[in-house]
C-alpha atoms as a PDB file:
ATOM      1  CA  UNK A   1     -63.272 -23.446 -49.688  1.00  0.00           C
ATOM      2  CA  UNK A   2     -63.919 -22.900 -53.302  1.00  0.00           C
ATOM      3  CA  UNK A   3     -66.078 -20.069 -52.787  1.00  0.00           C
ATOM      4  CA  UNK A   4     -63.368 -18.392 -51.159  1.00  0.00           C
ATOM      5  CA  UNK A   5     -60.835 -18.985 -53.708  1.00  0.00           C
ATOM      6  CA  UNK A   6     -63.675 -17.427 -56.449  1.00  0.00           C
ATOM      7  CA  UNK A   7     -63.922 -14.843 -54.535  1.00  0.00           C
ATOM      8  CA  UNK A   8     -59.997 -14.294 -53.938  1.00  0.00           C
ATOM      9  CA  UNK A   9     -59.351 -14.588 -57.738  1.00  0.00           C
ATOM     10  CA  UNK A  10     -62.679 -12.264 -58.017  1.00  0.00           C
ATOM     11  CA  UNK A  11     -60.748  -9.324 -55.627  1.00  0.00           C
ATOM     12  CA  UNK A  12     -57.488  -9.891 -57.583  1.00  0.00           C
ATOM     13  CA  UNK A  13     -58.736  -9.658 -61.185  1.00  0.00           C
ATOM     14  CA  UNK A  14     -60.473  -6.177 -59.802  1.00  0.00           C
ATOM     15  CA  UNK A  15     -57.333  -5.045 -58.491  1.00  0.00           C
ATOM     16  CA  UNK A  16     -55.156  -6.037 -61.593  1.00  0.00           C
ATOM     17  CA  UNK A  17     -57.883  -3.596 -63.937  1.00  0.00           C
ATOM     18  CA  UNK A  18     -57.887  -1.226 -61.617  1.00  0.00           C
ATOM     19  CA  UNK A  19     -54.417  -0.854 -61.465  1.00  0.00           C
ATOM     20  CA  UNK A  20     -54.071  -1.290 -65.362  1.00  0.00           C
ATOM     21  CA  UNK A  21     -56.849   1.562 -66.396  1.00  0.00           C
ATOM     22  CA  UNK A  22     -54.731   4.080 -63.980  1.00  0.00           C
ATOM     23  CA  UNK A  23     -51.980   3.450 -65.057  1.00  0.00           C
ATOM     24  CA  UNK A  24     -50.418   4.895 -68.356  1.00  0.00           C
ATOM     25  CA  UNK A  25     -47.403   3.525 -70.292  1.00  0.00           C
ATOM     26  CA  UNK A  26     -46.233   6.779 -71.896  1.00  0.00           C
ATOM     27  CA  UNK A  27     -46.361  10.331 -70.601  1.00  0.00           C
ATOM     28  CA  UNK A  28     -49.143  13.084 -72.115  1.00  0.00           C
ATOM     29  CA  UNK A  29     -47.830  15.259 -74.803  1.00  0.00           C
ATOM     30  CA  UNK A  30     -48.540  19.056 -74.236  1.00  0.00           C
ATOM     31  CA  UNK A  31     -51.616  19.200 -76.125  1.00  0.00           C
ATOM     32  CA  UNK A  32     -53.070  16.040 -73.756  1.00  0.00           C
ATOM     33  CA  UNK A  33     -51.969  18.120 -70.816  1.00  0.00           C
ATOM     34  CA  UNK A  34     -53.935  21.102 -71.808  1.00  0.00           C
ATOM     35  CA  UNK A  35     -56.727  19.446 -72.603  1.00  0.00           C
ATOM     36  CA  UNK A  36     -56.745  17.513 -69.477  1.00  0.00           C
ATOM     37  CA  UNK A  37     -56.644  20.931 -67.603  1.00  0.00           C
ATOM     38  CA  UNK A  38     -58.581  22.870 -69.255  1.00  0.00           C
ATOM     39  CA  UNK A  39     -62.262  19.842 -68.399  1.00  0.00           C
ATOM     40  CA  UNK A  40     -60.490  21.039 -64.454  1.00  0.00           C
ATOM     41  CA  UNK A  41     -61.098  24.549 -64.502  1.00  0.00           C
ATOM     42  CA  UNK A  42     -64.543  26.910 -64.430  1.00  0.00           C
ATOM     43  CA  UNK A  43     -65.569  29.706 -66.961  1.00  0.00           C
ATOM     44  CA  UNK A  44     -64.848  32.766 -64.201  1.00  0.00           C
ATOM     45  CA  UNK A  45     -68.118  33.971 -66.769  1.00  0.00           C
ATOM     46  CA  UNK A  46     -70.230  30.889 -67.670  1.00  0.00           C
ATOM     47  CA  UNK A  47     -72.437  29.093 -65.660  1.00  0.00           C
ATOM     48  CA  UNK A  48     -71.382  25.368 -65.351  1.00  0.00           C
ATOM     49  CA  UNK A  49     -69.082  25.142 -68.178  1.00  0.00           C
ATOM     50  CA  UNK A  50     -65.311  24.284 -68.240  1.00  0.00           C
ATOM     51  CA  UNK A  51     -62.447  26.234 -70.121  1.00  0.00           C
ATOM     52  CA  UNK A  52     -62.980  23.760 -73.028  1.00  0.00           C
ATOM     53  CA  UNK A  53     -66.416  23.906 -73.477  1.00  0.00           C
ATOM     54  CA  UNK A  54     -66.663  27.926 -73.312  1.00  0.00           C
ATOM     55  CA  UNK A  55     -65.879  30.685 -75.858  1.00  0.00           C
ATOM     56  CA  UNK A  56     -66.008  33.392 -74.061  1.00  0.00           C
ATOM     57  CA  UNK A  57     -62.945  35.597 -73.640  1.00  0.00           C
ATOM     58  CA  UNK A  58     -62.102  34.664 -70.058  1.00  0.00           C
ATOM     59  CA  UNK A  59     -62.073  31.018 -70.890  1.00  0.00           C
ATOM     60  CA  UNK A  60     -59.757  31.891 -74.122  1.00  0.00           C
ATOM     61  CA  UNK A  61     -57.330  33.518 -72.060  1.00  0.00           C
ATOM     62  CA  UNK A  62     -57.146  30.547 -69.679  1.00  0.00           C
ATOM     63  CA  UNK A  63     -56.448  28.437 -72.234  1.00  0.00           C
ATOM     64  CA  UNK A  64     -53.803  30.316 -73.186  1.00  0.00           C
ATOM     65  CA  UNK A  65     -52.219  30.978 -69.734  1.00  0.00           C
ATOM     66  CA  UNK A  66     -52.510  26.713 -70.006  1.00  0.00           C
ATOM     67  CA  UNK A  67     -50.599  26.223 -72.862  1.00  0.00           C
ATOM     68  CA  UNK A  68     -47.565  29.033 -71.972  1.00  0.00           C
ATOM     69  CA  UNK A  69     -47.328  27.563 -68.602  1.00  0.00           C
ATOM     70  CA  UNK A  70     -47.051  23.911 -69.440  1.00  0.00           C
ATOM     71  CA  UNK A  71     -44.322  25.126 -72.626  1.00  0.00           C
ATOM     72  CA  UNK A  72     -42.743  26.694 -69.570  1.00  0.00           C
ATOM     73  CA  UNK A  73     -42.569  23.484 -67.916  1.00  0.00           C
ATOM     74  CA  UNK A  74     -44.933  24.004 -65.058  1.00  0.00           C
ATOM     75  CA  UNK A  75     -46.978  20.711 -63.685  1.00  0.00           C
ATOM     76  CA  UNK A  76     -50.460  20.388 -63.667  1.00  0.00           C
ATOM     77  CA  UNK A  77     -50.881  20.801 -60.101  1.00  0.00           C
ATOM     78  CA  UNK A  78     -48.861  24.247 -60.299  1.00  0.00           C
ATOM     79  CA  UNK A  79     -50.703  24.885 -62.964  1.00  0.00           C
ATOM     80  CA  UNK A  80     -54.483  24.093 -61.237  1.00  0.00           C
ATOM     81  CA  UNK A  81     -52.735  25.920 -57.677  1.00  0.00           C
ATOM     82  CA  UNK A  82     -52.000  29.332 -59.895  1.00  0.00           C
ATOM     83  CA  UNK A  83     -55.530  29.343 -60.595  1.00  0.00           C
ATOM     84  CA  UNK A  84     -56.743  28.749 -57.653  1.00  0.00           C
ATOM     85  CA  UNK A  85     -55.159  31.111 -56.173  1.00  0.00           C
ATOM     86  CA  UNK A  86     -55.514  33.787 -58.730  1.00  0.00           C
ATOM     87  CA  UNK A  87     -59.184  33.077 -59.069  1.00  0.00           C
ATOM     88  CA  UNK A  88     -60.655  31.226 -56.056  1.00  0.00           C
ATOM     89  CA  UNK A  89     -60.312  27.269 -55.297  1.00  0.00           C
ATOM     90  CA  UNK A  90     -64.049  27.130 -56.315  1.00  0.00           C
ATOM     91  CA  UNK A  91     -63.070  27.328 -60.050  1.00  0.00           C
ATOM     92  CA  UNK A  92     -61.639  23.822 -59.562  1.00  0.00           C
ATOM     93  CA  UNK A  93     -63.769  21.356 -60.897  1.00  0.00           C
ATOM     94  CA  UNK A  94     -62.176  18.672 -59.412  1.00  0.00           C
ATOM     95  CA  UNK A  95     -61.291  18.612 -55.418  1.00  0.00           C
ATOM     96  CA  UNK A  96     -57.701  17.703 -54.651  1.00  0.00           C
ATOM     97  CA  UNK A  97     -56.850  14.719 -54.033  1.00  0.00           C
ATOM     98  CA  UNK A  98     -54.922  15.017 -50.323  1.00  0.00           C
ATOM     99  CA  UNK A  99     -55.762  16.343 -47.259  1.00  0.00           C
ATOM    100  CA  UNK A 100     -59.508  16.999 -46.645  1.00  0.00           C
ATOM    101  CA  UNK A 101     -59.989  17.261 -50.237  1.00  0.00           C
ATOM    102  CA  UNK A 102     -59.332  13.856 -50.090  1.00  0.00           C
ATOM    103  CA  UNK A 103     -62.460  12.961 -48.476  1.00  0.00           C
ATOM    104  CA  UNK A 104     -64.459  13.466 -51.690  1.00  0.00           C
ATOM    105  CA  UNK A 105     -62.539  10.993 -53.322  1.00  0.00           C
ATOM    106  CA  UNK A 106     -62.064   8.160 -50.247  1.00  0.00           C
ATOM    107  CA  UNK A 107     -65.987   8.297 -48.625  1.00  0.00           C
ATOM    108  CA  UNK A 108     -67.807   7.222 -51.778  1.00  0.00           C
ATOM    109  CA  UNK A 109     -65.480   4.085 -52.256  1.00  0.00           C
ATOM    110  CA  UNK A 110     -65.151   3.308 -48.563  1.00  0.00           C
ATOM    111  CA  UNK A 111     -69.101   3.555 -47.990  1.00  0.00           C
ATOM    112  CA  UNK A 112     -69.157   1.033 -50.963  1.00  0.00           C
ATOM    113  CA  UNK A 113     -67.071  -1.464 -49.578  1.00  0.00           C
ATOM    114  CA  UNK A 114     -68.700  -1.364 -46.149  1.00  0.00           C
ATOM    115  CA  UNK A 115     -72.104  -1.845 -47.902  1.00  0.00           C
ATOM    116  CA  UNK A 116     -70.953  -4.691 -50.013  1.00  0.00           C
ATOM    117  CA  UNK A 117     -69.693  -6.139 -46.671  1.00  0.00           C
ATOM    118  CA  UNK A 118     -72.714  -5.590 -44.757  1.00  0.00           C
ATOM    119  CA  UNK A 119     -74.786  -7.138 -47.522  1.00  0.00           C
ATOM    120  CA  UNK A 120     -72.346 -10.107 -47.737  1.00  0.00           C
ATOM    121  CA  UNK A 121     -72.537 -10.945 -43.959  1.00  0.00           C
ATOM    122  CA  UNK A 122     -76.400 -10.920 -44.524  1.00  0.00           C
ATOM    123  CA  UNK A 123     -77.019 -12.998 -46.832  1.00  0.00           C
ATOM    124  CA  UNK A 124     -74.567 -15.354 -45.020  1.00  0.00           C
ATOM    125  CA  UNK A 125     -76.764 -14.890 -42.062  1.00  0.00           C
ATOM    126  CA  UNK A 126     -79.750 -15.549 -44.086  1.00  0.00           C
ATOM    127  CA  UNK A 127     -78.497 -18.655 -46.189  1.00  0.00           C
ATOM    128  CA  UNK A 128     -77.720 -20.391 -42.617  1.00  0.00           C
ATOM    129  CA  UNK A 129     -80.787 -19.301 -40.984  1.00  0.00           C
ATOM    130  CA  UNK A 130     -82.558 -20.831 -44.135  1.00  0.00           C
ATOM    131  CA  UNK A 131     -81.089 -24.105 -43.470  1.00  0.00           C
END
């Protein structure tokens, strides 16, 4: 019984930071935003680089086309879809989030927890057998 209850207060202190590290108390100012964007997006003209990372004309002008769309009051995800559209949805750096996109982000974590569960019913298995 009090190995469960470790383990409950285990899963709900995980939960609680989880929660807290996602979630912000005040919105991004501009700048935050563009910065935020700009580690999303490809160099059209480097090779593995973002936006922020290159100097090359191309990533310059991105930039740019960042900061007058946010001032314009255009959300990141309008911002990332004009992009991607305008220049291919493999200049994303990071997948979206819905949809099959979503996959990227759901397998890793769900493969984890099945692991962790398979390993737990093991040694369970193992710790009885032992006895």
């Amino acid at each position: 019984m009090k190995l469960r209850l470790s383990y409950g207060l285990m899963a709900i202190v995980l939960v609680g930071a989880l929660w807290t590290g996602t979630h912000r108390n005040r919105a991004p100012s501009s700048e935050e935003r563009a910065q935020a964007l700009e580690h999303t997006i490809k160099c059209p003209v480097c090779r593995g680089q973002s936006v922020a990372e290159s100097d090359s004309p191309a990533a310059k002008d991105i930039r740019d086309e960042i900061t007058r769309r946010i001032s314009d009051g255009e959300s990141d995800s309008e911002i990332r879809d004009f992009f991607a559209n305008k220049l291919g949805a493999d200049l994303l750096l990071r997948p979206a989030s819905s949809g099959f996109g979503g996959l990227i982000w759901v397998l890793p974590v769900a493969v984890f927890v099945l692991a962790a569960c398979v390993i737990a019913f093991a040694f369970r298995r193992w710790r009885r057998w032992g006895d």
